[in-house]
C-alpha atoms as a PDB file:
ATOM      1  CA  UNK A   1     -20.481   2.227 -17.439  1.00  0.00           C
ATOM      2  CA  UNK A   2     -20.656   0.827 -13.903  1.00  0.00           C
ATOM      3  CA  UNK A   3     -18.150  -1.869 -14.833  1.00  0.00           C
ATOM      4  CA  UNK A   4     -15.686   0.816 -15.683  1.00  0.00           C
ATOM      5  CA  UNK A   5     -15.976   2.965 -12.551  1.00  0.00           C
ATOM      6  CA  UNK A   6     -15.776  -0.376 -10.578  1.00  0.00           C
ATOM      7  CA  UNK A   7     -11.812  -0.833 -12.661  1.00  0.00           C
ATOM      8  CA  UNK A   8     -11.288   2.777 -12.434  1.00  0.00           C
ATOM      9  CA  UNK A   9     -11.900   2.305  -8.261  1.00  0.00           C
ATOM     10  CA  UNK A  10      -9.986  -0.643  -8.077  1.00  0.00           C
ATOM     11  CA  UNK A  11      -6.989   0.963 -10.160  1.00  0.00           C
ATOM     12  CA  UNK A  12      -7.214   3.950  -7.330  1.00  0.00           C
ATOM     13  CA  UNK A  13      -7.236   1.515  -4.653  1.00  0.00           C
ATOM     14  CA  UNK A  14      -4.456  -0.336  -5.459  1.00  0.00           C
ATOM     15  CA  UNK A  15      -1.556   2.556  -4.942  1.00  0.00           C
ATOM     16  CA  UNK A  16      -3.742   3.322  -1.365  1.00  0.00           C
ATOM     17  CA  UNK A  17      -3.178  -0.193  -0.392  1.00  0.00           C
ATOM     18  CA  UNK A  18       0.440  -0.363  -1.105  1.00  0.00           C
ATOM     19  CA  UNK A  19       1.264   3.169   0.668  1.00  0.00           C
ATOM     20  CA  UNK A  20      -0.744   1.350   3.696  1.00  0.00           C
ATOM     21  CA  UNK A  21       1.539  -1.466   3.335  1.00  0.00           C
ATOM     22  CA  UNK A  22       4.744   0.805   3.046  1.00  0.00           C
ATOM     23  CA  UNK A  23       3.657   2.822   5.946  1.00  0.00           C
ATOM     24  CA  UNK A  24       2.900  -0.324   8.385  1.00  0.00           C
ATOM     25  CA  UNK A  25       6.491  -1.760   7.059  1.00  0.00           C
ATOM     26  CA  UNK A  26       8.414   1.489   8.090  1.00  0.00           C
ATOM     27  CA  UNK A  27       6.639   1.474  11.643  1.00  0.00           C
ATOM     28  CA  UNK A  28       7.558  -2.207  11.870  1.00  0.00           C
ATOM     29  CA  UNK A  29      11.259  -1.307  11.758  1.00  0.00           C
ATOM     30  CA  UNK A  30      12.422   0.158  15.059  1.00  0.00           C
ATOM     31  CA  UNK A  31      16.597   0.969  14.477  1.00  0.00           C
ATOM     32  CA  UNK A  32      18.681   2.062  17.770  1.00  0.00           C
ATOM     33  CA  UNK A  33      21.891   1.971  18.677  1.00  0.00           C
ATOM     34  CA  UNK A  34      23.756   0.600  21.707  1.00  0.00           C
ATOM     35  CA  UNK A  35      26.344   2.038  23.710  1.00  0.00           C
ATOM     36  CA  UNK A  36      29.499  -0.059  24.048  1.00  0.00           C
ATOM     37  CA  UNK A  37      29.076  -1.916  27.720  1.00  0.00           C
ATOM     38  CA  UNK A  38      32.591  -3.447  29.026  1.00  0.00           C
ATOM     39  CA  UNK A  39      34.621  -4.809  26.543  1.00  0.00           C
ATOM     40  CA  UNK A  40      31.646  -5.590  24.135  1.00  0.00           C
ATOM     41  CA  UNK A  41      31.599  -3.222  21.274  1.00  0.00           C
ATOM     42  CA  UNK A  42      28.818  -0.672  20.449  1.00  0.00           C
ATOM     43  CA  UNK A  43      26.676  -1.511  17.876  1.00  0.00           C
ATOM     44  CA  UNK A  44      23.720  -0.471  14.947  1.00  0.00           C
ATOM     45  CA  UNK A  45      21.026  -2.933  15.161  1.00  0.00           C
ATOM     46  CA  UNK A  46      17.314  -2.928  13.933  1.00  0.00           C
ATOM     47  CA  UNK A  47      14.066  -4.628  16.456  1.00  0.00           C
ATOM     48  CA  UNK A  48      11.402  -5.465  14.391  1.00  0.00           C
ATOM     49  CA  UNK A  49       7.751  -5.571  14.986  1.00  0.00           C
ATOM     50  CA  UNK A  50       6.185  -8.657  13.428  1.00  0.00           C
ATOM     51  CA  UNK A  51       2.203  -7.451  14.357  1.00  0.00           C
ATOM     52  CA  UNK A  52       3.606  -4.586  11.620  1.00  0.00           C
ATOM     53  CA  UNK A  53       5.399  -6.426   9.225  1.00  0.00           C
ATOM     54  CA  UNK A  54       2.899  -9.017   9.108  1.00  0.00           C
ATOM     55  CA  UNK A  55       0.157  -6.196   8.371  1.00  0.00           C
ATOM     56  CA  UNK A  56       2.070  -4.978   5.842  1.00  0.00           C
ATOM     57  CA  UNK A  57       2.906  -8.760   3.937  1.00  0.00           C
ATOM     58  CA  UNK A  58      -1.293  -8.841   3.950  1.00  0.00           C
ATOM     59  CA  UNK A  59      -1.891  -5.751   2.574  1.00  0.00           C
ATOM     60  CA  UNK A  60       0.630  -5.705  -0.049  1.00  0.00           C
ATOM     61  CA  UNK A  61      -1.046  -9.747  -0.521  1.00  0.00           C
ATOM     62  CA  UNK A  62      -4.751  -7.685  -0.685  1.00  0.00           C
ATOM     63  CA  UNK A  63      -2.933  -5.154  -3.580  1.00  0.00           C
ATOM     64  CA  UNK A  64      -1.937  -7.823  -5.584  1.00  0.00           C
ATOM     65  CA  UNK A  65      -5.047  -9.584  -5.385  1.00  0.00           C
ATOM     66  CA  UNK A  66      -6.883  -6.731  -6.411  1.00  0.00           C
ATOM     67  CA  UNK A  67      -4.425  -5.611  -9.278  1.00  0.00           C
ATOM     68  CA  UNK A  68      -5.060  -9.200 -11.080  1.00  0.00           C
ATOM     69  CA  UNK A  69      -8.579  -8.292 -10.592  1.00  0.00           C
ATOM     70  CA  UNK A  70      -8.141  -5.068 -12.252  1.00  0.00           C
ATOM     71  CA  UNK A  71      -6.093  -6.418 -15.248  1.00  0.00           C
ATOM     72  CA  UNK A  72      -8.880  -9.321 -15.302  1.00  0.00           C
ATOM     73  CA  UNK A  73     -11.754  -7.219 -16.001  1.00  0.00           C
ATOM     74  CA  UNK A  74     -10.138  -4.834 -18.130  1.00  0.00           C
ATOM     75  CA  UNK A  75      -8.757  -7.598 -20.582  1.00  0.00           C
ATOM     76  CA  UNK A  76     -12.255  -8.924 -20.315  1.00  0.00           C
ATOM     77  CA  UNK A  77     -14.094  -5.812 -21.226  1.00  0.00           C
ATOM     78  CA  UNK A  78     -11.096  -5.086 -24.330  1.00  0.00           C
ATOM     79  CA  UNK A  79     -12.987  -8.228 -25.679  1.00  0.00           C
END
């Protein structure tokens, strides 16, 4: 029965993870725009924050991880 909650937590955990990861993605993207200067054209352009995006490659990294872990034990425990 334990073994089961353990999957069941790990099959919760795994959408928490990946909202983490889409949340630290979105603050990692930082859009502005910039006001023509001269004869050099305005522009759309997009900073990004690599502390951010970086957090969110490891957690999505962390989700995966834990998602082959999932299928592992439940393919294990079909047995």
């Amino acid at each position: 029965m334990t073994r089961w909650l353990a999957v069941l937590a790990e099959f919760v955990l795994v959408p928490v993870i990946v909202g983490g990861a889409v949340w630290c993605w979105h603050n990692g993207l930082h859009p502005g725009w910039y006001r023509p200067a001269g004869e050099t054209p305005g522009f759309d352009g997009v900073r990004y924050s690599g502390p951010w995006l970086s957090l969110a490659a490891v957690l999505v990294t962390i989700a995966g991880l834990v998602l082959i872990d999932v299928v592992a034990r439940t393919v294990r425990f079909a047995r």
